[in-house]
N, C-alpha and C. Protein backbone atom coordinates (compact mmCIF):
# COMPACT_ATOMS: atom_id res chain seq x y z
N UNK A 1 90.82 129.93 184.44
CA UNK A 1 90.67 129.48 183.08
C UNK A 1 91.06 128.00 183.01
N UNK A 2 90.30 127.20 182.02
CA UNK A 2 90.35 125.86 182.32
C UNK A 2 91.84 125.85 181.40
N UNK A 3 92.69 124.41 182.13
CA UNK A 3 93.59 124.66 181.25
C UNK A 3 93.61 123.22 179.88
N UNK A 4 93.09 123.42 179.00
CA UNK A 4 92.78 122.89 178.26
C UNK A 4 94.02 122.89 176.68
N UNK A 5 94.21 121.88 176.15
CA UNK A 5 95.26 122.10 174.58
C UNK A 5 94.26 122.79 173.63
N UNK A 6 94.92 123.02 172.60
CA UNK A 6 94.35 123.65 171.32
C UNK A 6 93.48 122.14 170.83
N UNK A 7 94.33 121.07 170.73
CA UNK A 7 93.63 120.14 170.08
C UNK A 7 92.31 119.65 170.14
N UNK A 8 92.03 119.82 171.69
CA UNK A 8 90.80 119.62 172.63
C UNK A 8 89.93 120.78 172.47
N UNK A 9 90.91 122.04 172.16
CA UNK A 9 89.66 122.98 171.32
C UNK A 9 88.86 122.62 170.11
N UNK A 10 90.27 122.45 169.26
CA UNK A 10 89.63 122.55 168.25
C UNK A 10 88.55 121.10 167.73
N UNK A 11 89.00 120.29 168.77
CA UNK A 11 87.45 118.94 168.69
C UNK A 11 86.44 119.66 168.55
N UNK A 12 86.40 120.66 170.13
CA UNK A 12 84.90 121.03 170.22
C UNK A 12 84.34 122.01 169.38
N UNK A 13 85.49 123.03 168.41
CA UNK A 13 84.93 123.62 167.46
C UNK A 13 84.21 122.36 166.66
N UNK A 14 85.03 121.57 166.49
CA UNK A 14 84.98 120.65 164.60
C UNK A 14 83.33 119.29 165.60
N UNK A 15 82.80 119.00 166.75
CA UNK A 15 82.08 118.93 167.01
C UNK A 15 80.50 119.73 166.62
N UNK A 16 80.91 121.12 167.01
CA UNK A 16 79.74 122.17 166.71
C UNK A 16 79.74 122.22 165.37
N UNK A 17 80.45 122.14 164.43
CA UNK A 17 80.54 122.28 163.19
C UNK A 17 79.58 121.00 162.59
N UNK A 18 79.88 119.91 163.16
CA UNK A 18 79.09 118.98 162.45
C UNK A 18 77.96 118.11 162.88
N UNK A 19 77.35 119.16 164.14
CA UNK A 19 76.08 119.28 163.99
C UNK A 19 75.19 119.70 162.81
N UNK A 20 76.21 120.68 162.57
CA UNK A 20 75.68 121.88 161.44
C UNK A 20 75.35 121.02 159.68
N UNK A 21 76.97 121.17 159.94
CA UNK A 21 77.28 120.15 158.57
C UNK A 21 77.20 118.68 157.97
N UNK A 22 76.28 117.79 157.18
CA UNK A 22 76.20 116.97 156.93
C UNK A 22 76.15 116.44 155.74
N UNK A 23 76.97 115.52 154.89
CA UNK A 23 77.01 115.17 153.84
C UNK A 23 76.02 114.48 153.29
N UNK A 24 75.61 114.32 152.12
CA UNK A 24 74.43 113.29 151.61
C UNK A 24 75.10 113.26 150.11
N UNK A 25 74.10 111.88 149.40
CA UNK A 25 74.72 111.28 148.62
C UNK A 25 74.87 112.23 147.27
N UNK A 26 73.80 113.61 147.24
CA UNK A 26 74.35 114.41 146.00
C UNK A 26 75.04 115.44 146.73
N UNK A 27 75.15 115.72 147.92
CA UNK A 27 76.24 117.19 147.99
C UNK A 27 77.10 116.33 149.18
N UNK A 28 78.36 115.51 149.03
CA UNK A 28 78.54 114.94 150.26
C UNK A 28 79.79 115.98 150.52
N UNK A 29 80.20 115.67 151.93
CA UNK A 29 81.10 116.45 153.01
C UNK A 29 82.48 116.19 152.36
N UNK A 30 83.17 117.36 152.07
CA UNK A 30 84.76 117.47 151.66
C UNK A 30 85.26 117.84 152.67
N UNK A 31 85.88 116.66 153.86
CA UNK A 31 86.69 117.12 155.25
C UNK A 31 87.91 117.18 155.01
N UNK A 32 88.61 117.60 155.74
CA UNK A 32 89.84 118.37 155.67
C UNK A 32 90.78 118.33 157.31
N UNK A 33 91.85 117.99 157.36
CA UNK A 33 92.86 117.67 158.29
C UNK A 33 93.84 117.86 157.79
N UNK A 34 94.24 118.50 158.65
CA UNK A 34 96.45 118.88 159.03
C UNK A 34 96.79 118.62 160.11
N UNK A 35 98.10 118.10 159.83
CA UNK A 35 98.76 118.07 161.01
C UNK A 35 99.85 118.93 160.51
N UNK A 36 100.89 119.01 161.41
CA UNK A 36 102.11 120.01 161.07
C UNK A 36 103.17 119.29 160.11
N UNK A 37 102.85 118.35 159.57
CA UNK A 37 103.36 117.74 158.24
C UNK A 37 102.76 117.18 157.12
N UNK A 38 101.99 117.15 157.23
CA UNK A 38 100.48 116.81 156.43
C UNK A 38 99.26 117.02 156.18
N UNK A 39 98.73 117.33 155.24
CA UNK A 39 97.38 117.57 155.06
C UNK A 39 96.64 116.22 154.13
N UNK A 40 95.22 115.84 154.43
CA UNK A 40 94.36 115.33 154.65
C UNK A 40 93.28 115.49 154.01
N UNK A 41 92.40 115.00 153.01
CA UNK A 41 91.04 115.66 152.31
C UNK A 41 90.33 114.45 152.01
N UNK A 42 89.10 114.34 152.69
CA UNK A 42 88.62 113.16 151.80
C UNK A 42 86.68 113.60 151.91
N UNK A 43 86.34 113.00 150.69
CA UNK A 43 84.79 113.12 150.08
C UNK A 43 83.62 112.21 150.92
N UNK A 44 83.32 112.47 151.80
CA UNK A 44 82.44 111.24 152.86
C UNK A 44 81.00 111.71 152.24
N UNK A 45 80.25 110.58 152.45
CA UNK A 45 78.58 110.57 152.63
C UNK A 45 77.78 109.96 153.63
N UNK A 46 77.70 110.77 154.75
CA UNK A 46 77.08 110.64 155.90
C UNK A 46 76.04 110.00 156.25
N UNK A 47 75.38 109.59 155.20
CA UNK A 47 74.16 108.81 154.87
C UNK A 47 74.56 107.50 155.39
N UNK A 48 75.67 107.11 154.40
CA UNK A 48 76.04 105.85 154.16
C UNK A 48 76.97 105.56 154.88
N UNK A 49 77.85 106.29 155.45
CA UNK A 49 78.74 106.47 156.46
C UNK A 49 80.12 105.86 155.39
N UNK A 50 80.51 106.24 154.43
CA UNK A 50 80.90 105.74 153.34
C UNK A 50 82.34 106.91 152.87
N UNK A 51 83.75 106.75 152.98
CA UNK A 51 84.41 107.61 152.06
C UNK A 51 84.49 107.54 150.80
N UNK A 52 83.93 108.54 149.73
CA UNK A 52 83.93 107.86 148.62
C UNK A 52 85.63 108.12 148.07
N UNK A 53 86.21 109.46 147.95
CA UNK A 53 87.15 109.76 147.44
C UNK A 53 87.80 110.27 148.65
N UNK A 54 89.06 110.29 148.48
CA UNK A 54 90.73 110.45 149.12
C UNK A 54 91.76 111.34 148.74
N UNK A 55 92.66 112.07 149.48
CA UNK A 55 93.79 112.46 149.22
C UNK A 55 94.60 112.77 149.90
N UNK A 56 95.97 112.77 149.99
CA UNK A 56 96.44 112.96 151.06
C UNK A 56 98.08 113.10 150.82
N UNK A 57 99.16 113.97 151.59
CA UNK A 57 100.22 114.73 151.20
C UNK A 57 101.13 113.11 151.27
N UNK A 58 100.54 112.24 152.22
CA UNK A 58 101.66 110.67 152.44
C UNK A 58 100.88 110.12 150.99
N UNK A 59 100.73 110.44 150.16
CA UNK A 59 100.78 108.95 149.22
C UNK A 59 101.84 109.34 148.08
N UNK A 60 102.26 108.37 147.60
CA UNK A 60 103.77 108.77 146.51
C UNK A 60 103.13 109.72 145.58
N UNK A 61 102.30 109.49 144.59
CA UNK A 61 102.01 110.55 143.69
C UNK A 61 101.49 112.04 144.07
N UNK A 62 101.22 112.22 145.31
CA UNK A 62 100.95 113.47 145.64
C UNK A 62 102.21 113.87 146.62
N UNK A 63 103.19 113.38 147.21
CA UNK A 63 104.06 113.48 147.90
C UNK A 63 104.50 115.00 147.65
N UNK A 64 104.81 115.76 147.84
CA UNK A 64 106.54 116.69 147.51
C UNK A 64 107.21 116.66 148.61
N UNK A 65 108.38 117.99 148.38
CA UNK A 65 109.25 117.81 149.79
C UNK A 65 108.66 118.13 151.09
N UNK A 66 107.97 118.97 151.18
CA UNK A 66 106.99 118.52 152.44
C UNK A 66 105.41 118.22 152.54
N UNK A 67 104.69 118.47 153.13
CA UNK A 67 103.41 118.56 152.82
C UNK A 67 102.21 119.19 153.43
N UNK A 68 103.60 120.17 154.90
CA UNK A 68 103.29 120.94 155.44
C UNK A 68 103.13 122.86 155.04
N UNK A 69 102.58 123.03 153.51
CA UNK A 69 102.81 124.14 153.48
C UNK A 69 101.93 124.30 151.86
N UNK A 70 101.83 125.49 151.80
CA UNK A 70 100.38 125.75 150.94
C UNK A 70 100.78 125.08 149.73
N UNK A 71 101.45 125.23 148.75
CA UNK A 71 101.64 124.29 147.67
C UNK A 71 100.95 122.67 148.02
N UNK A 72 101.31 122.43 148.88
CA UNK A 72 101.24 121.03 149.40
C UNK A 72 99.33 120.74 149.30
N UNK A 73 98.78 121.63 149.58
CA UNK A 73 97.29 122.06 150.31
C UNK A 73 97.29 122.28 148.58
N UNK A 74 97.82 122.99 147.62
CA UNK A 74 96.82 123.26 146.32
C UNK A 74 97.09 121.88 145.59
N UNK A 75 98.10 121.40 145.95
CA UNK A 75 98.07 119.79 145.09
C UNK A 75 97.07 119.14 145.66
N UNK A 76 96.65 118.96 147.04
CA UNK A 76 95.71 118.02 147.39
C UNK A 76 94.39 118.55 146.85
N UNK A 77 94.33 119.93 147.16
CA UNK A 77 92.82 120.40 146.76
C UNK A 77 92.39 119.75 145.08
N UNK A 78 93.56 120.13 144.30
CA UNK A 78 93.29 119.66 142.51
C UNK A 78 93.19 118.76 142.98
N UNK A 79 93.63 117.54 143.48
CA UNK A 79 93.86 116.12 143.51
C UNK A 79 92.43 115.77 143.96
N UNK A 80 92.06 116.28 144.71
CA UNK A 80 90.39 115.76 145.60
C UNK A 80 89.42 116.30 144.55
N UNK A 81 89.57 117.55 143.92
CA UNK A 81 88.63 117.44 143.15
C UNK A 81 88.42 117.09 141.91
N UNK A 82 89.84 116.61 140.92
CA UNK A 82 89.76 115.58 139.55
C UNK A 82 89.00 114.49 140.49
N UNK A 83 89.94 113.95 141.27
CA UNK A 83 88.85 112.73 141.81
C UNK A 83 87.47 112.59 142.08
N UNK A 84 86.72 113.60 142.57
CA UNK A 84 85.64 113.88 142.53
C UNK A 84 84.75 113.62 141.42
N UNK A 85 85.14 114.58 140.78
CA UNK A 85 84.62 114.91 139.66
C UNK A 85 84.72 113.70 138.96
N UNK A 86 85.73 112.80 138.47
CA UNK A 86 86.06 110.93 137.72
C UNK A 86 84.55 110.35 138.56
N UNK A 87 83.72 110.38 139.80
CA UNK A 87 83.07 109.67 140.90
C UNK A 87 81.69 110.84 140.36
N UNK A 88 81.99 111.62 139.68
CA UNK A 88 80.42 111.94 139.08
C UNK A 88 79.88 113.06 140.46
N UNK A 89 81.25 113.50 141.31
CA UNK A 89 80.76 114.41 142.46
C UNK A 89 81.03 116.00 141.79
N UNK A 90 80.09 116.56 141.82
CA UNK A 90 80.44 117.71 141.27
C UNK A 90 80.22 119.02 142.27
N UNK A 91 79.25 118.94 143.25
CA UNK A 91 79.32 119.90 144.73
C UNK A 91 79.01 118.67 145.56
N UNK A 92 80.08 119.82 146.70
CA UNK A 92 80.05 118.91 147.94
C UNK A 92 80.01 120.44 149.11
N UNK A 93 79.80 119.80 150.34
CA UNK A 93 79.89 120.62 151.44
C UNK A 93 81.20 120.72 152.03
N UNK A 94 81.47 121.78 152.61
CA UNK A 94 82.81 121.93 152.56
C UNK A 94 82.78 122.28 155.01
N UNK A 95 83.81 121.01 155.05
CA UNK A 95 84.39 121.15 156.71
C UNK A 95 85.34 120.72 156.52
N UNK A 96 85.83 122.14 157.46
CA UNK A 96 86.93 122.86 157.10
C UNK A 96 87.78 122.17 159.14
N UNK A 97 87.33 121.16 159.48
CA UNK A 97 87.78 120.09 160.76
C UNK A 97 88.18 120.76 161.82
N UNK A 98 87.22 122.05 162.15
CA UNK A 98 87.65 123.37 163.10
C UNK A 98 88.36 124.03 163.15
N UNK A 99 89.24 124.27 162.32
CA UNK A 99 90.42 124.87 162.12
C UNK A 99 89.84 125.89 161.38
N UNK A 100 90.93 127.37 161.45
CA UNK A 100 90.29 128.58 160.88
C UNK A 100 90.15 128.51 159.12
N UNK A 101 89.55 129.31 158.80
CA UNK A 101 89.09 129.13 156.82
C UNK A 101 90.62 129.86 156.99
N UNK A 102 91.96 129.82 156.60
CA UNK A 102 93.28 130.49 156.67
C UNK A 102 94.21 130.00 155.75
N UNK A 103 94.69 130.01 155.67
CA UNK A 103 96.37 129.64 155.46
C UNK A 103 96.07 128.16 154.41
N UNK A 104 96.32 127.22 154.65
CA UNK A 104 96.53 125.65 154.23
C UNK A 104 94.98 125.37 153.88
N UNK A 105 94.24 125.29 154.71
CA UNK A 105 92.90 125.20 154.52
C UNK A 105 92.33 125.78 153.77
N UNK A 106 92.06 127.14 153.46
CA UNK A 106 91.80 128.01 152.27
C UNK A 106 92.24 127.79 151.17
N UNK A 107 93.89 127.38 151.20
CA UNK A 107 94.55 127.31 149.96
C UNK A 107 94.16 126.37 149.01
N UNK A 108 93.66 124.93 149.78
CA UNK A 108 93.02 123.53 149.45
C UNK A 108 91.91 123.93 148.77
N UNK A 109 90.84 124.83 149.69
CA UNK A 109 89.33 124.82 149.17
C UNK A 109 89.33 125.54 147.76
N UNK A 110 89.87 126.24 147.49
CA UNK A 110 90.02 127.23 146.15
C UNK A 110 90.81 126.55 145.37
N UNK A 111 91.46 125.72 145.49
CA UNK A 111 92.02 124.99 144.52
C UNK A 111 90.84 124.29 143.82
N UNK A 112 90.29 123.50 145.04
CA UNK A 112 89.18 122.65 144.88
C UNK A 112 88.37 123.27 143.40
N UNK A 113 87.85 124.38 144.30
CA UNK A 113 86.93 125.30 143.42
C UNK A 113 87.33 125.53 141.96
N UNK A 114 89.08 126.18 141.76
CA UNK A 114 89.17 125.81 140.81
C UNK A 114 89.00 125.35 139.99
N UNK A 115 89.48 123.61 140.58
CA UNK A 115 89.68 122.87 139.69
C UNK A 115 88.27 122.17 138.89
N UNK A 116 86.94 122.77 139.48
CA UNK A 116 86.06 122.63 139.47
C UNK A 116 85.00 121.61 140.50
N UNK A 117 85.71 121.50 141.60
CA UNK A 117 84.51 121.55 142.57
C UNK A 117 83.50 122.52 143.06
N UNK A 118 82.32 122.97 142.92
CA UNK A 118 81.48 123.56 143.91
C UNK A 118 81.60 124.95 142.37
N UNK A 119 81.51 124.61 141.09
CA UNK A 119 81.63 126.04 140.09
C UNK A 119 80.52 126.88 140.49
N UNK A 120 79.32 126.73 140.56
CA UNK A 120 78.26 127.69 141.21
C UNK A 120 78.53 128.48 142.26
N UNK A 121 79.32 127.52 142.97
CA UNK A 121 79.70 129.03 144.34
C UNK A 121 80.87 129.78 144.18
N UNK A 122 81.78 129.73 142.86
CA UNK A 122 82.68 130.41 142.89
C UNK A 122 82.05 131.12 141.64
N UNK A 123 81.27 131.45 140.69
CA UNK A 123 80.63 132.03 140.14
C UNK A 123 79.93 132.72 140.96
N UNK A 124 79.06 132.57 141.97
CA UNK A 124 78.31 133.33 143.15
C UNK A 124 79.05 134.46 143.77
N UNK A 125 79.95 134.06 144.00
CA UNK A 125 81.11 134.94 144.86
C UNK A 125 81.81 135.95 144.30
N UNK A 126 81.68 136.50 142.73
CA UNK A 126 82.66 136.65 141.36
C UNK A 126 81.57 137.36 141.35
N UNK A 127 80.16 137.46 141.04
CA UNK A 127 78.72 138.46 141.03
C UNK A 127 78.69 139.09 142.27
N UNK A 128 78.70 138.50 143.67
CA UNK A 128 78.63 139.55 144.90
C UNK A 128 79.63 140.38 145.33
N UNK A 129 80.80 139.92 144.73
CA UNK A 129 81.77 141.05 145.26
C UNK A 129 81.91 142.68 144.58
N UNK A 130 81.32 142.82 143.29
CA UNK A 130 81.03 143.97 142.60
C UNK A 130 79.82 144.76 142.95
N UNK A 131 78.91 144.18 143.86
CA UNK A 131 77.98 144.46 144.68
C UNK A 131 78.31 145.13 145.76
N UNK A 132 79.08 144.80 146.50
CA UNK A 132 79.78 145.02 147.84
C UNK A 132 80.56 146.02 147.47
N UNK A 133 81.01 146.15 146.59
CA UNK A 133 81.84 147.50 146.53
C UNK A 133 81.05 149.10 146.36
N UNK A 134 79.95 148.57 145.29
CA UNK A 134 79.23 149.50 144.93
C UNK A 134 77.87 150.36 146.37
N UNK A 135 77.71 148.64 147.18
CA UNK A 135 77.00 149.28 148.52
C UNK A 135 77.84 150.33 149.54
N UNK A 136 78.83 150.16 149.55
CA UNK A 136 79.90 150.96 150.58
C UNK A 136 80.07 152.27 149.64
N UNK A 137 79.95 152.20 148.61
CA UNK A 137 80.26 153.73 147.68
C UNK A 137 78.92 154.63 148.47
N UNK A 138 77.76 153.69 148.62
CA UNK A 138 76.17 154.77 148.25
C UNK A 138 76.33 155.16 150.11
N UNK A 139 77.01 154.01 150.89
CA UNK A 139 76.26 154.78 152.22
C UNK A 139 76.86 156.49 152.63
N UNK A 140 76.33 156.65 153.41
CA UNK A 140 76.40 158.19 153.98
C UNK A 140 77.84 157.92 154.95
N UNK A 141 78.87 159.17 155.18
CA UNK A 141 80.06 159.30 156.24
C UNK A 141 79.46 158.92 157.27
N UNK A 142 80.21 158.28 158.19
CA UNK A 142 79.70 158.34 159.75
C UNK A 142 79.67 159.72 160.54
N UNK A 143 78.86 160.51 161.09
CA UNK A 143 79.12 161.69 161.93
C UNK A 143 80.00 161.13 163.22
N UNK A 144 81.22 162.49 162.73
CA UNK A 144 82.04 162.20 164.06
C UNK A 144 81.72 162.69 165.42
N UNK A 145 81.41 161.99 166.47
CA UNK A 145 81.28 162.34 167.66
C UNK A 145 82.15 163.56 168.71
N UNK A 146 81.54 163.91 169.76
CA UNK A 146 82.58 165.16 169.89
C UNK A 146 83.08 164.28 170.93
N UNK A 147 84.61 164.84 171.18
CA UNK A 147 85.32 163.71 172.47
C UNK A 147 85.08 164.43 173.66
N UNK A 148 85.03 163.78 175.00
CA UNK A 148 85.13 164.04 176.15
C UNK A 148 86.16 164.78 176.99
N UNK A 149 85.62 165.67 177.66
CA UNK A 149 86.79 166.37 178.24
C UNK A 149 86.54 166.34 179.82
């Protein structure tokens, strides 16, 4: 096994990712970085190669006592998306910088959503989940298999 860091992983996740993912000037890229004391969010347009909006746990008005821990992640998320939204951005694409959708990262994006970034997809998500419940009611038991002797 190669012996490789996490960090060097997670490049080559957040590489494959943004093949995928690309910002433009009406839905641009909301990226996202942590380190183990800080978290990181800013509004890019890939077009232009341009950050439009910023946020981040080191600046005084978003500061608290740390900035390593989910509170920290829902202040930045509100914070990135009033700003947004003042810049006339109202959806953006969301990379999430290879790191798992979890913990800090999650906590940010739903704030976001909240606070009203991306309202169509959290309205979307609020209609399919009453769906999903009701498909798992209609299917049939699984037949149990007989075990081996």
């Amino acid at each position: 096994m190669a012996n490789t860091s996490r960090a060097t992983i997670r490049e080559a996740i957040h590489r494959r990712i943004r093949r995928k993912v690309r910002g433009s000037g009406e839905r641009p890229r909301l990226a996202v970085y942590r380190s183990l004391n800080h978290i990181y969010a800013q509004v890019v347009d890939d077009h232009l190669g341009q950050t439009m909006v910023s946020a981040a746990t080191t600046e005084k008005d978003l500061r608290g006592s740390t900035g390593g821990n989910l509170e920290a992640a829902r202040r930045i998320g509100k914070a990135i998306a009033e700003r947004a939204l003042e810049k006339g951005i109202s959806s953006v694409v969301f990379d999430r910088g290879g790191y798992l959708y979890h913990g800090r990262i999650k906590a940010l994006t739903e704030a976001a959503r909240e606070a009203g970034l991306n309202r169509d997809e959290l309205a979307a998500a609020a209609q399919e989940e009453p769906e999903k419940v009701e498909e798992k009611a209609e299917r049939k038991p699984r037949k149990k298999t007989k075990e081996k002797q």
